[in-house]
C-alpha atoms as a PDB file:
ATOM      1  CA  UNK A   1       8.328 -83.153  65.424  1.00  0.00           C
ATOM      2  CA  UNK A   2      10.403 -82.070  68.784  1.00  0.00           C
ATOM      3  CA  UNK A   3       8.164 -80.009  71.263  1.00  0.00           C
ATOM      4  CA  UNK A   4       9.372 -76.343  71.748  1.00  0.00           C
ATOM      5  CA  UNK A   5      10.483 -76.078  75.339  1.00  0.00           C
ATOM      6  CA  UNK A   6       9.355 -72.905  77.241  1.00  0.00           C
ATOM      7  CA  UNK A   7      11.737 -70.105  76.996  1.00  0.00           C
ATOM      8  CA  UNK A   8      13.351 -71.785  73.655  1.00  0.00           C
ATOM      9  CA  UNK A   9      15.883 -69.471  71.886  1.00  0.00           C
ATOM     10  CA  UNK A  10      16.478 -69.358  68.327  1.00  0.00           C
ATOM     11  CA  UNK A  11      19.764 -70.571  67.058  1.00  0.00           C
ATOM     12  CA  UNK A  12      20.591 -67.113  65.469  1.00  0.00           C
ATOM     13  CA  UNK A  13      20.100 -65.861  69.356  1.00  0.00           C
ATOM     14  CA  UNK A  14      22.400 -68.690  70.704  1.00  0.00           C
ATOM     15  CA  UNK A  15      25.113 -67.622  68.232  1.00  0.00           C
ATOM     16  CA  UNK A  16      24.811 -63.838  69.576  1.00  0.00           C
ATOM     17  CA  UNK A  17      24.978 -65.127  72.816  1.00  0.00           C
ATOM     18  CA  UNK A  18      27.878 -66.875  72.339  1.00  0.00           C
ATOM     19  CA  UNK A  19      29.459 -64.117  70.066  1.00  0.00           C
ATOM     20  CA  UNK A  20      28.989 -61.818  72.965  1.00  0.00           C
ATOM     21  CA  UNK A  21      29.680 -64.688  76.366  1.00  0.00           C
ATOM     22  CA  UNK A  22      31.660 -67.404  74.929  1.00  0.00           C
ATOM     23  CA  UNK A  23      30.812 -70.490  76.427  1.00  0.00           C
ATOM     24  CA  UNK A  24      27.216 -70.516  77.774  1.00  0.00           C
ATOM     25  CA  UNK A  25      25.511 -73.695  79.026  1.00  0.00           C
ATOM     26  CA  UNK A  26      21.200 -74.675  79.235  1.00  0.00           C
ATOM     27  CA  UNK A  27      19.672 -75.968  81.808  1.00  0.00           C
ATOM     28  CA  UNK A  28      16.821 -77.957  81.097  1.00  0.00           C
ATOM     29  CA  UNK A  29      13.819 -78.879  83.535  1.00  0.00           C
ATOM     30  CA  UNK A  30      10.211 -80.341  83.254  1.00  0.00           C
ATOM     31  CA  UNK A  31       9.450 -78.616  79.501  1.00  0.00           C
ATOM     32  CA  UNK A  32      11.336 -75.863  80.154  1.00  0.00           C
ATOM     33  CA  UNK A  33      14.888 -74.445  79.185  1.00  0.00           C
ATOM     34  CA  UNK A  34      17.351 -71.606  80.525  1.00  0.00           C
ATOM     35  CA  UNK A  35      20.388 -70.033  79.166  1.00  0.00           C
ATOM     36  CA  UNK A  36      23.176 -69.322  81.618  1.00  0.00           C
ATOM     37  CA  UNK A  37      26.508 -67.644  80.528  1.00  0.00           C
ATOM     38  CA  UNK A  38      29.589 -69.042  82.498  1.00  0.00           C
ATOM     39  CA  UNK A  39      30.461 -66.955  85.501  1.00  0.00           C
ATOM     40  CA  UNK A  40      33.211 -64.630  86.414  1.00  0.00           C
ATOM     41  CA  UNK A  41      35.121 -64.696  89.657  1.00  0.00           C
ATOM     42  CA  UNK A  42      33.301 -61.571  90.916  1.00  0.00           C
ATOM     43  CA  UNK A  43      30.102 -63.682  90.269  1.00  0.00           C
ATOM     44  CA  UNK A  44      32.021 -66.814  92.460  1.00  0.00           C
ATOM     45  CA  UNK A  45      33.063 -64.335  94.823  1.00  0.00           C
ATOM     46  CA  UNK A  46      29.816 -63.122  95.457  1.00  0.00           C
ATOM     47  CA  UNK A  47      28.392 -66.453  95.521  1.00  0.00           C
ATOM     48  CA  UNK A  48      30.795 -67.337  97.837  1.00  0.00           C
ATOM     49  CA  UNK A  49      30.079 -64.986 100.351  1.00  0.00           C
ATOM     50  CA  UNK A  50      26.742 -66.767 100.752  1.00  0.00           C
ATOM     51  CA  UNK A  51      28.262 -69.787 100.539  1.00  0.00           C
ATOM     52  CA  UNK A  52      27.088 -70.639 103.377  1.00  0.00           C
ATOM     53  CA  UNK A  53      23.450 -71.426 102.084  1.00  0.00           C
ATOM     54  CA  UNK A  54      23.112 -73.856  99.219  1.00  0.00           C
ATOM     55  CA  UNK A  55      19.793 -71.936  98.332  1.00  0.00           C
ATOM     56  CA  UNK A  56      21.627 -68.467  98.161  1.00  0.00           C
ATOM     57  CA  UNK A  57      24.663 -69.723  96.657  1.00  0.00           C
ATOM     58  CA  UNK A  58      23.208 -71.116  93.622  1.00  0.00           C
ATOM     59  CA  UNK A  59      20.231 -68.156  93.413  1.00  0.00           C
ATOM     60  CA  UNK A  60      23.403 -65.941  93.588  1.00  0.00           C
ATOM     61  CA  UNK A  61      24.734 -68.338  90.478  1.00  0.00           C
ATOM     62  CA  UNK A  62      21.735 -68.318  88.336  1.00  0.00           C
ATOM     63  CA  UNK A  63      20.416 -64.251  88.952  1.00  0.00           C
ATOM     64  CA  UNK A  64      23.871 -63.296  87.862  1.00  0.00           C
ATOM     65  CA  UNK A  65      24.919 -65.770  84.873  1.00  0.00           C
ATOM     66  CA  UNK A  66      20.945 -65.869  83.231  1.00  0.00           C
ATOM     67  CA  UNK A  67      20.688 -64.669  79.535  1.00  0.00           C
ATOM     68  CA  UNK A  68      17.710 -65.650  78.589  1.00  0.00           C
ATOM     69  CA  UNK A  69      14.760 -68.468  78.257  1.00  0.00           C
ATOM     70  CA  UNK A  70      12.324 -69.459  80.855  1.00  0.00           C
ATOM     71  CA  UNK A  71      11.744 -66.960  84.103  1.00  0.00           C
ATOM     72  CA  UNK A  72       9.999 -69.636  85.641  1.00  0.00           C
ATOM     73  CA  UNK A  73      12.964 -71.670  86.456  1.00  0.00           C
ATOM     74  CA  UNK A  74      14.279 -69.056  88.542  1.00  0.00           C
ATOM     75  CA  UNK A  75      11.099 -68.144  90.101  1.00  0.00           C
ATOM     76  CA  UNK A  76       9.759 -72.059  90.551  1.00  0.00           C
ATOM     77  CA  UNK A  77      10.624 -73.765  93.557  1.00  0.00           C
ATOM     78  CA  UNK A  78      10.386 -77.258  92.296  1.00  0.00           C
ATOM     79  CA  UNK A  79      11.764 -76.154  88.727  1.00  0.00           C
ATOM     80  CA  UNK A  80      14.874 -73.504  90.782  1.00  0.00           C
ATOM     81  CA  UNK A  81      15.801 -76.794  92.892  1.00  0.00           C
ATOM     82  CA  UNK A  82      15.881 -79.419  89.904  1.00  0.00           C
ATOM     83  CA  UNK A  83      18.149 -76.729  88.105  1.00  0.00           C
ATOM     84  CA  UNK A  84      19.643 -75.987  91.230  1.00  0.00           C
ATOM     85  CA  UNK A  85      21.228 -79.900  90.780  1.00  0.00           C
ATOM     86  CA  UNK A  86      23.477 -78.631  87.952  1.00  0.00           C
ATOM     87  CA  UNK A  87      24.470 -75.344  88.618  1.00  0.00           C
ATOM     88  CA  UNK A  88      28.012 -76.687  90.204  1.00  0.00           C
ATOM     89  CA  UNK A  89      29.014 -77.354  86.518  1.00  0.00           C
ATOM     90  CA  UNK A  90      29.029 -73.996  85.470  1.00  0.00           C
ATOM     91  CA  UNK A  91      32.334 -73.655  87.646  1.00  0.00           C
ATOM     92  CA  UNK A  92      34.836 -75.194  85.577  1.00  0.00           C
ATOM     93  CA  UNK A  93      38.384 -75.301  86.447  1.00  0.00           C
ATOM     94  CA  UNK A  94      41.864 -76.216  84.839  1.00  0.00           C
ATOM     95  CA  UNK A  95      43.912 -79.103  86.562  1.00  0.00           C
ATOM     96  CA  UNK A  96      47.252 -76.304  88.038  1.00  0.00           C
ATOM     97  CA  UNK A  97      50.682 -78.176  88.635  1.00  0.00           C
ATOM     98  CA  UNK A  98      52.744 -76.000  91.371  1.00  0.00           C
ATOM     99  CA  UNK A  99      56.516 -76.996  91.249  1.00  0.00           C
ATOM    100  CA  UNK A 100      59.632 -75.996  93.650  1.00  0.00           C
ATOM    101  CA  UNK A 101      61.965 -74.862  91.913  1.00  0.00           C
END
């Protein structure tokens, strides 16, 4: 049998969440799991501003894009940094093509 992971939604509760955020993404870490919802580009604005800091940029990323599942992965220093690996994925872009014309 597969070991519940802490902070484990249900897959009726994934479904909402995707109902209501589209894509949303888990992060998983040491028995525990996190939901994050993709972020906007006042979320990577804000994140941007404190840039700067690798620490702030991707607390900024995770405070702001966190649904649900385990608290302790943003309060955990040694879970926040092994999530803090990942968090650069959320940021998906499209390849753009810019033509002269």
């Amino acid at each position: 049998m597969k070991k519940q992971l802490i902070g484990q939604a249900t897959p009726e509760q994934i479904a909402a969440w995707k109902k209501e955020f589209g894509t949303i993404s888990c992060v998983i870490v040491d028995g525990h799991i996190c939901y994050l919802k993709k972020p906007d580009r006042n979320v990577i604005s804000l994140a941007s501003i404190v840039g700067k800091d690798p620490i702030r940029f991707n607390e900024t990323l995770i405070e702001n894009c966190f649904i649900g599942g385990s608290e302790e992965i943003k309060t955990d220093d040694d879970l926040f940094l092994s999530a803090s690996s990942v968090l650069p994925g959320l940021i998906e872009t499209k390849v753009a093509e810019l033509k002269k014309l």
